[in-house]
C-alpha atoms as a PDB file:
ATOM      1  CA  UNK A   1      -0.541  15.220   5.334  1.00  0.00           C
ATOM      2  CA  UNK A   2      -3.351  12.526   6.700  1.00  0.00           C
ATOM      3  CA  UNK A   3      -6.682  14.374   6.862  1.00  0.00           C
ATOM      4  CA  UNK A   4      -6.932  13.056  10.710  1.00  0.00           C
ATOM      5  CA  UNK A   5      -3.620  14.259  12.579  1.00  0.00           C
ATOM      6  CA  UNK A   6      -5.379  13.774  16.299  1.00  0.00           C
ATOM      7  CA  UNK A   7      -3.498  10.537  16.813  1.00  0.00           C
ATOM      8  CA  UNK A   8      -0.611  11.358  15.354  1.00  0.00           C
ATOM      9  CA  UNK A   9       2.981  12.407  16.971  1.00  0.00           C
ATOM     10  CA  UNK A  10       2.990  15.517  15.571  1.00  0.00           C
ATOM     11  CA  UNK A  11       6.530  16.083  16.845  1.00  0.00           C
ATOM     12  CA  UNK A  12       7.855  13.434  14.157  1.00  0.00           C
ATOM     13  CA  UNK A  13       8.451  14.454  10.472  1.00  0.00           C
ATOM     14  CA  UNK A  14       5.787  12.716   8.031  1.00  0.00           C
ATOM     15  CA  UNK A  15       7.110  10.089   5.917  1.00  0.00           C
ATOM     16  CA  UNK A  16       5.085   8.897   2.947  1.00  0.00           C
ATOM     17  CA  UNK A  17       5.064   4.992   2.404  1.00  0.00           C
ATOM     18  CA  UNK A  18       4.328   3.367  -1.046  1.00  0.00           C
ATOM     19  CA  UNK A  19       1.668   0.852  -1.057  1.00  0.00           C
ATOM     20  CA  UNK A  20       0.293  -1.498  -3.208  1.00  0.00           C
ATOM     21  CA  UNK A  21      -3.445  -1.615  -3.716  1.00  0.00           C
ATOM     22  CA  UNK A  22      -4.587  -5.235  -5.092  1.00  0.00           C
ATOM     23  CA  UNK A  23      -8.017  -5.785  -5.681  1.00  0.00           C
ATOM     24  CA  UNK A  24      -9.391  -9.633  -6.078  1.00  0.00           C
ATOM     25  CA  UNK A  25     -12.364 -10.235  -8.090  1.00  0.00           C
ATOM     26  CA  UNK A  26     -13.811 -12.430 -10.486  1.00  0.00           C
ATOM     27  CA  UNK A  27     -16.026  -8.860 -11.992  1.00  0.00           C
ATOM     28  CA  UNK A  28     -14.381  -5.930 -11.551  1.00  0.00           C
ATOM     29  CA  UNK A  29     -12.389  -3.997 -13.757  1.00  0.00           C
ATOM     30  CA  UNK A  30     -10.935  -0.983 -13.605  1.00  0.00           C
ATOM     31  CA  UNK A  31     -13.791   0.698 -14.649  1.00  0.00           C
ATOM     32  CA  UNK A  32     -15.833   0.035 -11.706  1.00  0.00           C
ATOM     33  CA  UNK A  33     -13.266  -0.831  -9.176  1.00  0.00           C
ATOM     34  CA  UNK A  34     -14.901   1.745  -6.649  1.00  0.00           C
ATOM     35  CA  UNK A  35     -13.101   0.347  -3.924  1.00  0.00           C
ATOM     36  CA  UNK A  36      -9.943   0.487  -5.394  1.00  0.00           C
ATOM     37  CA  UNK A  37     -10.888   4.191  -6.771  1.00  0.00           C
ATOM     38  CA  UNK A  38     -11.295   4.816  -3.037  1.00  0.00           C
ATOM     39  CA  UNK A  39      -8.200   3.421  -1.291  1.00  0.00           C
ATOM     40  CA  UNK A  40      -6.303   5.119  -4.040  1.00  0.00           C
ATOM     41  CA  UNK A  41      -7.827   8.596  -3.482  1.00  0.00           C
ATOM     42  CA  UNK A  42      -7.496   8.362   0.049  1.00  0.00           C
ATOM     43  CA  UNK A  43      -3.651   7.051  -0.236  1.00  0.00           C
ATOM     44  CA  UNK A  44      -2.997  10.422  -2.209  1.00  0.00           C
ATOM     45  CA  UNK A  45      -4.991  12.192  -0.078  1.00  0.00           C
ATOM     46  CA  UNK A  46      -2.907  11.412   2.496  1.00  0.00           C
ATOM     47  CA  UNK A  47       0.225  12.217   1.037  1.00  0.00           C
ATOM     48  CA  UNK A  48       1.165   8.702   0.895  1.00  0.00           C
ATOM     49  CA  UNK A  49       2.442   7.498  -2.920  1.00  0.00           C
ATOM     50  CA  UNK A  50       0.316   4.454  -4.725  1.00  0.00           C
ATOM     51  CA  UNK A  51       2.726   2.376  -5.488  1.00  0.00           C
ATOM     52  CA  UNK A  52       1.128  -0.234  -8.523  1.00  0.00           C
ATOM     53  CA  UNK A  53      -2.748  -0.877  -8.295  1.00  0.00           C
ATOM     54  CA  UNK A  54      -3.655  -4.471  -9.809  1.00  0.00           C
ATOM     55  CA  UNK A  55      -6.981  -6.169  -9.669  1.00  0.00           C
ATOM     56  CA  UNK A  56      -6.553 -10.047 -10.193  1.00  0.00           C
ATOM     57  CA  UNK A  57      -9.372 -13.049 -10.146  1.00  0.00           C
ATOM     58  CA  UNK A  58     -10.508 -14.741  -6.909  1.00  0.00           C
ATOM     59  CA  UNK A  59      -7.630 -17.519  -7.990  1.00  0.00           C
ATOM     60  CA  UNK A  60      -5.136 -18.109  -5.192  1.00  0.00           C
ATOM     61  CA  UNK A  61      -2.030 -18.532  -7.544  1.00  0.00           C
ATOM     62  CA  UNK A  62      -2.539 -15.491  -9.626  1.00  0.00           C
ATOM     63  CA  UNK A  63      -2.833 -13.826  -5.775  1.00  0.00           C
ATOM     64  CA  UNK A  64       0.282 -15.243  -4.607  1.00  0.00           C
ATOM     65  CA  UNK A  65       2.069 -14.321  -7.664  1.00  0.00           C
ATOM     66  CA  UNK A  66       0.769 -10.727  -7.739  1.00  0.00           C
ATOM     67  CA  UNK A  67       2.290 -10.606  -4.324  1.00  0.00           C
ATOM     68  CA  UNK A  68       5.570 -12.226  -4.455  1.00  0.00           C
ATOM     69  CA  UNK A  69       5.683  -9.302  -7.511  1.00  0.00           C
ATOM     70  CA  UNK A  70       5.329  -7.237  -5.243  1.00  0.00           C
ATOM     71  CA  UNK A  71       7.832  -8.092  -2.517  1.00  0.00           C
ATOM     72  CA  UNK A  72      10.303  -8.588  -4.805  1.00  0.00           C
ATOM     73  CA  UNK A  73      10.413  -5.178  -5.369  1.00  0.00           C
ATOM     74  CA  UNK A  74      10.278  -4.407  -1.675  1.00  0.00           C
ATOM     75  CA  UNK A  75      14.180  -4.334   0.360  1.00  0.00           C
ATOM     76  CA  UNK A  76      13.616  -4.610   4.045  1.00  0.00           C
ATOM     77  CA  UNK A  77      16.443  -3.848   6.433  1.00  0.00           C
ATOM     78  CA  UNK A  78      16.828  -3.381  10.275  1.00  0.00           C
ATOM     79  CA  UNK A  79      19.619  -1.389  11.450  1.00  0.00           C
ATOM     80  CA  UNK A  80      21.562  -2.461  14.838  1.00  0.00           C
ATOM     81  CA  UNK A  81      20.382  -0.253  17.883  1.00  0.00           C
ATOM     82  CA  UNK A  82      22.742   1.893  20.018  1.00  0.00           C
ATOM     83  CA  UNK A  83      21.265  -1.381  22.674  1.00  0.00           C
ATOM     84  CA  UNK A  84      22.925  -3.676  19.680  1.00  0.00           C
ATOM     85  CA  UNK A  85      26.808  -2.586  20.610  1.00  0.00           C
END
């Protein structure tokens, strides 16, 4: 459960989310990634799951490729609306 609840509807049931935390730099490692370390502490913290964590160079096609990865393993769906019949 988030550490914060006061803007939350407490009247709907939690649902963790996975996420992805990508760090881009041309020094870190993972090692000293303290802002990584951070976003994944608080994503657990949070009851959320951390889904793959990846730190890749300031280079815009190792970026995009991280993230097409990424959404590749992603399915997004919508579901018709009782509005939708």
């Amino acid at each position: 459960m988030p550490r914060d609840t006061s803007r939350l509807d407490m009247s709907v049931d939690f649902q963790p989310v996975n996420i992805a935390v990508l760090t881009i730099s041309d020094t870190r490692t993972p090692d000293d990634d303290r802002s990584g370390d951070l976003l994944a502490e608080r994503i657990a913290e949070d009851g959320h799951v951390l889904a793959s964590r990846m730190i890749v160079t300031d280079d815009v096609d190792r970026i995009i490729a991280q993230l097409q990865d990424w959404i590749e393993d992603c399915l997004l769906y919508t579901s018709p609306s009782p509005r939708d019949s």
